[in-house]
Protein backbone atom coordinates (compact mmCIF):
# COMPACT_ATOMS: atom_id res chain seq x y z
CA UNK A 1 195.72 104.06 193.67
CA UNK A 2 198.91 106.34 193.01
CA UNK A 3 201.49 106.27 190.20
CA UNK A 4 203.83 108.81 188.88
CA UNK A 5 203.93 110.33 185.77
CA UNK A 6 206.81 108.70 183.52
CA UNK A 7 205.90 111.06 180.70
CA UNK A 8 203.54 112.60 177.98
CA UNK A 9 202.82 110.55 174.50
CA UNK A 10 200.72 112.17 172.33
CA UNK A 11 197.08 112.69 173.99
CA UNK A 12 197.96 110.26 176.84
CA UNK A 13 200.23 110.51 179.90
CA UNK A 14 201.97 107.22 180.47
CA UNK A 15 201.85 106.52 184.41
CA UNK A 16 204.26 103.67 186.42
CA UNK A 17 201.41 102.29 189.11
CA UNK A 18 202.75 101.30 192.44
CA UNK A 19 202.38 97.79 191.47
CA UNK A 20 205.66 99.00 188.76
CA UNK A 21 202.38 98.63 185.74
CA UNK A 22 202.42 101.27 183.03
CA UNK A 23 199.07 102.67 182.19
CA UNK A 24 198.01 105.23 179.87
CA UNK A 25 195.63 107.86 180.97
CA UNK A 26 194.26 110.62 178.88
CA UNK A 27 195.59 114.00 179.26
CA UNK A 28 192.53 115.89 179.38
CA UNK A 29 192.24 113.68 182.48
CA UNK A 30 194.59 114.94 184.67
CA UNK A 31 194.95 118.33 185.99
CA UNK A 32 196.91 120.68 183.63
CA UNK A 33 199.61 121.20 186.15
CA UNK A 34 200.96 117.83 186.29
CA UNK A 35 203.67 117.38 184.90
CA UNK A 36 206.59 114.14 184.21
CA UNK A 37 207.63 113.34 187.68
CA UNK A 38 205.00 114.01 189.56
CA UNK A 39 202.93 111.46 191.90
CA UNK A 40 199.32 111.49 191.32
CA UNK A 41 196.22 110.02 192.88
CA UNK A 42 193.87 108.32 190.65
CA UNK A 43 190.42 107.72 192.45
CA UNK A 44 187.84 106.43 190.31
CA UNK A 45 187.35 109.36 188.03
CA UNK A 46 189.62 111.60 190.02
CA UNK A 47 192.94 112.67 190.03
CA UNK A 48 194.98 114.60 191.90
CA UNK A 49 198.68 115.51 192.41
CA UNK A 50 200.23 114.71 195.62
CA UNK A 51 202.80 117.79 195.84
CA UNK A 52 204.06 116.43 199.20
CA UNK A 53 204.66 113.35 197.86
CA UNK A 54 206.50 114.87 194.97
CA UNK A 55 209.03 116.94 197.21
CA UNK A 56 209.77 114.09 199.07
CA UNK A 57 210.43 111.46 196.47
CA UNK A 58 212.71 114.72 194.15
CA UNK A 59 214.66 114.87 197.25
CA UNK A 60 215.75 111.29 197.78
CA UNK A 61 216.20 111.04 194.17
CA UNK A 62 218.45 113.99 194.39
CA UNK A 63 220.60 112.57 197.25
CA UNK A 64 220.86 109.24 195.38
CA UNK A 65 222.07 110.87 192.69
CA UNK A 66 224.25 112.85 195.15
CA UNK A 67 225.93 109.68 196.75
CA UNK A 68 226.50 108.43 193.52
CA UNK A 69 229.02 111.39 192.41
CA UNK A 70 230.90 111.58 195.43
CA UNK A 71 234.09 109.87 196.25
């Protein structure tokens, strides 16, 4: 399963699923890098950051956002 990180609520970072559910998932769960933004595999007990994933999605976001301020 994969999800980004929408952002950090107390002890619990809130996570947007692929399926567009929020979950909450403990911080002490996640690696200590992570951080709002970033796309994260959750398997089982695991999880990981996907850094690739990351770039790529910051980079279309950034031309969106681009495309949007142009005339």
């Amino acid at each position: 399963m994969r999800g980004i990180i929408d952002r950090f609520e107390e002890r619990y970072a809130v996570v947007e699923l692929d399926n567009k559910h929020m979950i909450n998932i403990e911080k002490n769960k996640i690696p200590l890098k992570a951080k709002e933004g970033d796309v994260i595999i959750i398997n089982n007990e695991n999880i990981t950051i996907d850094y690739e994933e990351t770039i790529r999605m910051k980079k279309e976001i950034e031309e969106l956002a681009k495309d949007l301020w142009e005339d």
